[in-house]
PDB file of N, CA and C in Angstrom:
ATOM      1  N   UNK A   1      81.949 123.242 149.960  1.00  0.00           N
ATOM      2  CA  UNK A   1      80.581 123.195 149.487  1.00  0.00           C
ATOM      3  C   UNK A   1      80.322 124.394 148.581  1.00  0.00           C
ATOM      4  N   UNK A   2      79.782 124.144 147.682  1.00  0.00           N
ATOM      5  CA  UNK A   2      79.050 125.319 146.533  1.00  0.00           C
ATOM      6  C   UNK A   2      78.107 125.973 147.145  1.00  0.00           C
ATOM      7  N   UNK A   3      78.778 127.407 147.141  1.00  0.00           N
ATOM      8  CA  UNK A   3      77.976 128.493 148.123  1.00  0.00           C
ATOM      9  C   UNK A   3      76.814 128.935 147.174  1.00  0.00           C
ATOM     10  N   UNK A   4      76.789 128.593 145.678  1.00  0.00           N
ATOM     11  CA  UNK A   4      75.668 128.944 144.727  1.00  0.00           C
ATOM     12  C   UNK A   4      74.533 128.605 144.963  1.00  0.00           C
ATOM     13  N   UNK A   5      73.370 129.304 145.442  1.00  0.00           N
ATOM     14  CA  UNK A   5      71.955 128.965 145.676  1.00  0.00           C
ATOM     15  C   UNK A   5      71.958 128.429 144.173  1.00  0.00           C
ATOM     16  N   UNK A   6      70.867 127.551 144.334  1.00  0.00           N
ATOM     17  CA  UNK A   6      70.173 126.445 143.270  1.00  0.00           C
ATOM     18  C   UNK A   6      68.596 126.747 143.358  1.00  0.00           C
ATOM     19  N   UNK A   7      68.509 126.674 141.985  1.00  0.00           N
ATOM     20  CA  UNK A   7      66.771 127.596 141.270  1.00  0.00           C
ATOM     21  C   UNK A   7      65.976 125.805 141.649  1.00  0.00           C
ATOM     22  N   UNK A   8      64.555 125.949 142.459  1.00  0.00           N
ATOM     23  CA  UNK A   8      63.947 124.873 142.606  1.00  0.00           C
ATOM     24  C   UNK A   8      62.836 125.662 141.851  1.00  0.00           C
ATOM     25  N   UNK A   9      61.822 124.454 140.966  1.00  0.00           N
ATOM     26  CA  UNK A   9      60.268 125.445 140.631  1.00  0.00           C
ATOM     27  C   UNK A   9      59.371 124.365 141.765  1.00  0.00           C
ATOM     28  N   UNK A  10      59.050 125.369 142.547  1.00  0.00           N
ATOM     29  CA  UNK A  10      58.201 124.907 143.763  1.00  0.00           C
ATOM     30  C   UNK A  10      56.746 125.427 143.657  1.00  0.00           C
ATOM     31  N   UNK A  11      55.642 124.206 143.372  1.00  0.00           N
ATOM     32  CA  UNK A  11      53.996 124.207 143.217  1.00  0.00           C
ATOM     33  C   UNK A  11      53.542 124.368 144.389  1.00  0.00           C
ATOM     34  N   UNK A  12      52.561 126.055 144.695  1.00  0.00           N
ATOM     35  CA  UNK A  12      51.762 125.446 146.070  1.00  0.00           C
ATOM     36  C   UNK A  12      50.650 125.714 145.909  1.00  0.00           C
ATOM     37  N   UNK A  13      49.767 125.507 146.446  1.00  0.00           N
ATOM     38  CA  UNK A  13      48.201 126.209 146.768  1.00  0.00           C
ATOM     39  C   UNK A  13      48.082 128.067 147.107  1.00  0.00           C
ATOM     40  N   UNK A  14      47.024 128.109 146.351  1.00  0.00           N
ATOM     41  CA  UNK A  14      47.308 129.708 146.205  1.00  0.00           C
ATOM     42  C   UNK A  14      46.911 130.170 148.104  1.00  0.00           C
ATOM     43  N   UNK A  15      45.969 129.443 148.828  1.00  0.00           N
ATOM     44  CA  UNK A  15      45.873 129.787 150.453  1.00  0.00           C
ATOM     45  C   UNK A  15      46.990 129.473 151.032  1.00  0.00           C
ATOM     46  N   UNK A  16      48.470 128.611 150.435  1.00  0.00           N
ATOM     47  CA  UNK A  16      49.444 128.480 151.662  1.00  0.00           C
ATOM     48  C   UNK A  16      50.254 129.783 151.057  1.00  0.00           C
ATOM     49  N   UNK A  17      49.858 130.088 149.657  1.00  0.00           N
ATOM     50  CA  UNK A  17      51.062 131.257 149.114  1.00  0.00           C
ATOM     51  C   UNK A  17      50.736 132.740 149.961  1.00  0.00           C
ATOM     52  N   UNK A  18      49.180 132.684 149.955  1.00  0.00           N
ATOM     53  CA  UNK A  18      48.932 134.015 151.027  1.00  0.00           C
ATOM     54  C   UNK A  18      49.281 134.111 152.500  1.00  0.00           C
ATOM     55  N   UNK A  19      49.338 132.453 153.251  1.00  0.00           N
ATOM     56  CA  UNK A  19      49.208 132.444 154.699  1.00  0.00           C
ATOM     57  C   UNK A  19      51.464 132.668 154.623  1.00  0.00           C
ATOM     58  N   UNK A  20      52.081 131.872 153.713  1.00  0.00           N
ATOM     59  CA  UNK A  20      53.609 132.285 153.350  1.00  0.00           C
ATOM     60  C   UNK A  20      53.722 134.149 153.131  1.00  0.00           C
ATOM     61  N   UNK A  21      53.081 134.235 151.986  1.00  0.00           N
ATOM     62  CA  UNK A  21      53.515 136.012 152.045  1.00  0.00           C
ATOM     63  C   UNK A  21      53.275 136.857 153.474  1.00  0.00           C
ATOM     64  N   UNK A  22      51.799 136.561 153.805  1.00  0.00           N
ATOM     65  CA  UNK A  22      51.300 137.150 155.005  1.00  0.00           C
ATOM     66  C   UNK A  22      52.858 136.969 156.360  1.00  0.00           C
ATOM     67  N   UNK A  23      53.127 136.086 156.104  1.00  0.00           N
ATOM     68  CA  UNK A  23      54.137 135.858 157.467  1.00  0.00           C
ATOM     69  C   UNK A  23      55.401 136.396 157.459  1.00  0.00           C
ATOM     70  N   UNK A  24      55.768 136.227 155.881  1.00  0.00           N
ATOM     71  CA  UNK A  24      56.682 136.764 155.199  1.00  0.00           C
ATOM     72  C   UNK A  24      57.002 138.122 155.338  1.00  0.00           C
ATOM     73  N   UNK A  25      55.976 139.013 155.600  1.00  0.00           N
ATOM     74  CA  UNK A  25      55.633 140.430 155.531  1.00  0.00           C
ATOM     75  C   UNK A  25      55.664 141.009 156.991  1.00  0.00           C
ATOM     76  N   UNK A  26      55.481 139.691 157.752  1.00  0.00           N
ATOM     77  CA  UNK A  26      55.644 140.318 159.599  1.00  0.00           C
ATOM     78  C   UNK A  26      56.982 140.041 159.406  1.00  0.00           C
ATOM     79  N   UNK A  27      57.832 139.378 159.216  1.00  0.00           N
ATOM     80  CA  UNK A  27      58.816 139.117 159.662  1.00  0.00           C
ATOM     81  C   UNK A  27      59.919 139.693 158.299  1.00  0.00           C
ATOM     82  N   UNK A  28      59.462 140.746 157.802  1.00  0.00           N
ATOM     83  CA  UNK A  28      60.008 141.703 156.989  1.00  0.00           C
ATOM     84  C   UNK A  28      61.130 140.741 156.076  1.00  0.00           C
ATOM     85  N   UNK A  29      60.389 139.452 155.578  1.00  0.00           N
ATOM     86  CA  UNK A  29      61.621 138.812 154.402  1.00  0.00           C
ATOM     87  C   UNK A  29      60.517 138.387 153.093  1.00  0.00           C
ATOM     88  N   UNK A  30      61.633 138.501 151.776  1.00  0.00           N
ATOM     89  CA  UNK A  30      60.459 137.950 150.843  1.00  0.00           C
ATOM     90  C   UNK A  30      60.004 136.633 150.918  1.00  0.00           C
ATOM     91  N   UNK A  31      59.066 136.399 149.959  1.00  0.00           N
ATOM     92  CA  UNK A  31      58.586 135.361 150.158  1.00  0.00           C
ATOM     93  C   UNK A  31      59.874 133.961 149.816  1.00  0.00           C
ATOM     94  N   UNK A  32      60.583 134.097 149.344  1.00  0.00           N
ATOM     95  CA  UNK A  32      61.455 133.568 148.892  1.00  0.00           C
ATOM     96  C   UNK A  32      62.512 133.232 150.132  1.00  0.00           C
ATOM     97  N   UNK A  33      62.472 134.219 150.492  1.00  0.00           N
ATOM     98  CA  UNK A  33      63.217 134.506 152.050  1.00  0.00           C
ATOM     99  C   UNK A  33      62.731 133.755 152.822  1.00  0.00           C
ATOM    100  N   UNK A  34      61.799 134.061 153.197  1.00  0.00           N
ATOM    101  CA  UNK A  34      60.362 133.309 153.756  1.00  0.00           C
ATOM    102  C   UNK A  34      60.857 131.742 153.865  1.00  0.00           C
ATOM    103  N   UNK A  35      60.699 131.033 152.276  1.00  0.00           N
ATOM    104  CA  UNK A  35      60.607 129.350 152.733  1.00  0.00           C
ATOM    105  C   UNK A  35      61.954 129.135 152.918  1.00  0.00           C
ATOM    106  N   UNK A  36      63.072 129.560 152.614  1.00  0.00           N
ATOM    107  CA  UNK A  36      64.367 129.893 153.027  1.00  0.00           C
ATOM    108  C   UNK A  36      64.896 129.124 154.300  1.00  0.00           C
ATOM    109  N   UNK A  37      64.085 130.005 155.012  1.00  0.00           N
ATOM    110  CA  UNK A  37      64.100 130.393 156.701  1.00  0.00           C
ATOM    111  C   UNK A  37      63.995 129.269 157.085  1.00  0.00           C
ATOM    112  N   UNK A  38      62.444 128.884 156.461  1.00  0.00           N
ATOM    113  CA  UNK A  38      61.867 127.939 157.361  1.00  0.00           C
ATOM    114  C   UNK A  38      62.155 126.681 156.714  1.00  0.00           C
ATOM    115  N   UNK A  39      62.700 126.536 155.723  1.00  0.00           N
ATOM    116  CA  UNK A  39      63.368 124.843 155.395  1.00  0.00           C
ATOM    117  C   UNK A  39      64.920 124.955 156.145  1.00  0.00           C
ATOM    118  N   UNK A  40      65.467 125.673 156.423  1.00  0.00           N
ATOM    119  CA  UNK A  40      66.886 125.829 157.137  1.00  0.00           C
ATOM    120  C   UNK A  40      66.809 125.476 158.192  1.00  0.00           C
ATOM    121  N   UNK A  41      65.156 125.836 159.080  1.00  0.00           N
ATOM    122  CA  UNK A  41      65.212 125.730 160.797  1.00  0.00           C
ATOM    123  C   UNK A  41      65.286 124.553 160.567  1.00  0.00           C
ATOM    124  N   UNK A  42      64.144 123.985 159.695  1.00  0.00           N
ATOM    125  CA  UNK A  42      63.894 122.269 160.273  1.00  0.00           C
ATOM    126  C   UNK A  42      64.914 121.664 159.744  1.00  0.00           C
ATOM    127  N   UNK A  43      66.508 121.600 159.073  1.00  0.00           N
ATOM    128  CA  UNK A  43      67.221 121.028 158.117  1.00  0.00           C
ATOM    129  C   UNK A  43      67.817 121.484 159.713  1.00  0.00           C
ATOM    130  N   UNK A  44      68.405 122.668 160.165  1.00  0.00           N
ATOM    131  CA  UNK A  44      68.991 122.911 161.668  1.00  0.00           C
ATOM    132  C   UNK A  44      68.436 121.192 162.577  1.00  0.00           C
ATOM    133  N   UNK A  45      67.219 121.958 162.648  1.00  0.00           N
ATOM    134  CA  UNK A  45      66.620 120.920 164.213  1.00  0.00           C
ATOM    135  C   UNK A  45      66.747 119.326 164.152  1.00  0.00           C
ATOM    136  N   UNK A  46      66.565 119.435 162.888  1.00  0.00           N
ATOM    137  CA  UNK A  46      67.141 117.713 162.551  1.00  0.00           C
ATOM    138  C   UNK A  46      68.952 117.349 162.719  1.00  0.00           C
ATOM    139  N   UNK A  47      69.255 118.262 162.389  1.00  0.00           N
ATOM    140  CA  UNK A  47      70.585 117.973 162.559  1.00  0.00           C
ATOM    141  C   UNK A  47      71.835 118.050 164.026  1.00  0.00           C
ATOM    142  N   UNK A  48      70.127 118.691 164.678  1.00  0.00           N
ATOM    143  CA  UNK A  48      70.153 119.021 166.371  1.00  0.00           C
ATOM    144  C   UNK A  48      69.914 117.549 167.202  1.00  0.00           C
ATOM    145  N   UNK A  49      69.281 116.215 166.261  1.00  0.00           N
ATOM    146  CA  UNK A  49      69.115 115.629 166.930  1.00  0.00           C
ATOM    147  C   UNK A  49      67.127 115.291 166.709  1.00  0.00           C
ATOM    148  N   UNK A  50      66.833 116.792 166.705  1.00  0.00           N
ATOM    149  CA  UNK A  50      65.211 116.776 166.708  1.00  0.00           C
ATOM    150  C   UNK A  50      64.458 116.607 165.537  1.00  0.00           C
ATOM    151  N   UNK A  51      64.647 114.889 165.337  1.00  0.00           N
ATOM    152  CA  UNK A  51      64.662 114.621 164.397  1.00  0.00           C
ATOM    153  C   UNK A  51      62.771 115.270 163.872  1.00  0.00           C
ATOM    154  N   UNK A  52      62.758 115.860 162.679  1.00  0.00           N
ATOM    155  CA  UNK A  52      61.024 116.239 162.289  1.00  0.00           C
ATOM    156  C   UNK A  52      60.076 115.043 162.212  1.00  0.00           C
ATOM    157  N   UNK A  53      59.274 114.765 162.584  1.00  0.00           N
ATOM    158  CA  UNK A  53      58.695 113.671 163.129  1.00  0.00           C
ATOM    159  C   UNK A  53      56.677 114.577 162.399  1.00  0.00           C
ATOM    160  N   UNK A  54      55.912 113.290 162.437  1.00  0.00           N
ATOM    161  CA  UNK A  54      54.488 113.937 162.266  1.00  0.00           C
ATOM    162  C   UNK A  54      54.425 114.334 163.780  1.00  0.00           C
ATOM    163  N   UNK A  55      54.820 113.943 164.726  1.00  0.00           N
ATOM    164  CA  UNK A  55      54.156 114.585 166.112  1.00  0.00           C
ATOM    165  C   UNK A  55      54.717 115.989 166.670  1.00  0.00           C
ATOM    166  N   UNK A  56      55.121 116.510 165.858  1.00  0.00           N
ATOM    167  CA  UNK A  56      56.294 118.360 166.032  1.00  0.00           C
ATOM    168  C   UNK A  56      54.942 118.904 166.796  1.00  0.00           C
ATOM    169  N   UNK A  57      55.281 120.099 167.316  1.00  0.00           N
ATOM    170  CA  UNK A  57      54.562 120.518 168.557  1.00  0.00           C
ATOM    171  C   UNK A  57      53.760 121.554 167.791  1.00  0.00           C
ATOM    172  N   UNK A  58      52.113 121.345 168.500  1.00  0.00           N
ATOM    173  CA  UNK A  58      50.919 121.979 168.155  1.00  0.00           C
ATOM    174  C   UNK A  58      50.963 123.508 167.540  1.00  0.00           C
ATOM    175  N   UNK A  59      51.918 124.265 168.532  1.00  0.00           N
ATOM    176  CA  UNK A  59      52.162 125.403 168.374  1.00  0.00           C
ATOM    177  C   UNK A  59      52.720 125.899 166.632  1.00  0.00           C
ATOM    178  N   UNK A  60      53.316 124.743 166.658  1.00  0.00           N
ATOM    179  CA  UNK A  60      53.968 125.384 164.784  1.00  0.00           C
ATOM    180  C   UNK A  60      53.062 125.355 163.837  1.00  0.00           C
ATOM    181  N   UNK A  61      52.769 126.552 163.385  1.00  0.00           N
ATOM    182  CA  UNK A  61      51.867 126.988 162.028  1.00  0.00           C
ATOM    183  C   UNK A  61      51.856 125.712 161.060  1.00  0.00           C
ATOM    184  N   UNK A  62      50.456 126.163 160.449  1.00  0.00           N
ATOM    185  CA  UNK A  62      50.386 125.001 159.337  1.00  0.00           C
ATOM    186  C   UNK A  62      51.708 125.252 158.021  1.00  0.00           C
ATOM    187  N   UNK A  63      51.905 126.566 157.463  1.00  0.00           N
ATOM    188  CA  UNK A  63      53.194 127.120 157.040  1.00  0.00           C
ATOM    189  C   UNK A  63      54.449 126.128 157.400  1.00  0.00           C
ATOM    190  N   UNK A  64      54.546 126.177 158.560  1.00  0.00           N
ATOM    191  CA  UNK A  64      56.078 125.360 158.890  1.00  0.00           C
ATOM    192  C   UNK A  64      55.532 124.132 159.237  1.00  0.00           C
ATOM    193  N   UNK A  65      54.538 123.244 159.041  1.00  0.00           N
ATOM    194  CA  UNK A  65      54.102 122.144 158.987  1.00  0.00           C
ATOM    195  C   UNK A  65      54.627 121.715 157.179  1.00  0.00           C
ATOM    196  N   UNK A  66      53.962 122.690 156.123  1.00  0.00           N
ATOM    197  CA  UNK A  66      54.119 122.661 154.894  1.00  0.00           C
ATOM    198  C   UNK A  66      55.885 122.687 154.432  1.00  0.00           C
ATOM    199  N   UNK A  67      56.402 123.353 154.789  1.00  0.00           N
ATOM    200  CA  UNK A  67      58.181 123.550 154.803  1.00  0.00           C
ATOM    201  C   UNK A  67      58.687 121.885 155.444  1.00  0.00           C
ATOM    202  N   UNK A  68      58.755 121.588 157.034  1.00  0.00           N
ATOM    203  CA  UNK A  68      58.761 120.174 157.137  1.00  0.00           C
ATOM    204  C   UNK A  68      58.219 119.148 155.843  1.00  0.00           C
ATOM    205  N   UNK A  69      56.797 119.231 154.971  1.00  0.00           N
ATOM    206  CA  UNK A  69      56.589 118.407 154.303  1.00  0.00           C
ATOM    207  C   UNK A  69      57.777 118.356 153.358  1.00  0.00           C
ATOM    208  N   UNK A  70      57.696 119.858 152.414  1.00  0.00           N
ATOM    209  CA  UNK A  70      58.494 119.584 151.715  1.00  0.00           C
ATOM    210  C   UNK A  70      59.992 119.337 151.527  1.00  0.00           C
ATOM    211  N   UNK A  71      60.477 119.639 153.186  1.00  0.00           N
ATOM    212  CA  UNK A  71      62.009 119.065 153.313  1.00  0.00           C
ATOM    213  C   UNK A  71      61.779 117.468 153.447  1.00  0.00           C
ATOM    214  N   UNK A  72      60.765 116.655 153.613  1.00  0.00           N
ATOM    215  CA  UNK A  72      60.397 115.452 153.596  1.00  0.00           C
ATOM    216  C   UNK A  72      60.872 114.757 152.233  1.00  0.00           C
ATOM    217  N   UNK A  73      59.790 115.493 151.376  1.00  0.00           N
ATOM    218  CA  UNK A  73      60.110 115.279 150.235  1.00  0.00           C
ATOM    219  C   UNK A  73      60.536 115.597 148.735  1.00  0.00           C
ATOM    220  N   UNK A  74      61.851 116.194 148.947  1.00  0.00           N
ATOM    221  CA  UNK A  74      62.724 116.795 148.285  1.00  0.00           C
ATOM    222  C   UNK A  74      63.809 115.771 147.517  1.00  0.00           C
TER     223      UNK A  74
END
């Protein structure tokens, strides 16, 4: 597999780009880092079996609600 990251131009709303940096910044990665992370878990958990579904559990931020969308539709 081609270990070369690939340039996406990804559109969001300027309130999910602050509630992304904001989280980004606790968890000391850039923002870039950031959706990274969180399109990898759910690309992981699906491949765990857990498949991402609309019913994913209450607890997960609207952020990793938004990451699920867009591994949806990619």
């Amino acid at each position: 597999m081609d270990d070369k990251k690939k340039q996406i131009p990804l559109r969001i709303s300027a309130s999910l780009y602050g509630d992304l940096s904001s989280w980004a910044e606790d968890e000391f990665r850039s923002l870039n880092g950031q959706i990274e992370y969180l399109l990898t878990e759910c690309v992981r958990k699906r491949k765990k079996g857990g498949a991402v579904t609309d019913g994913i559990d209450e607890d997960i931020s609207a952020a990793a609600r938004i990451a699920v969308y867009i591994w949806r539709y990619l």
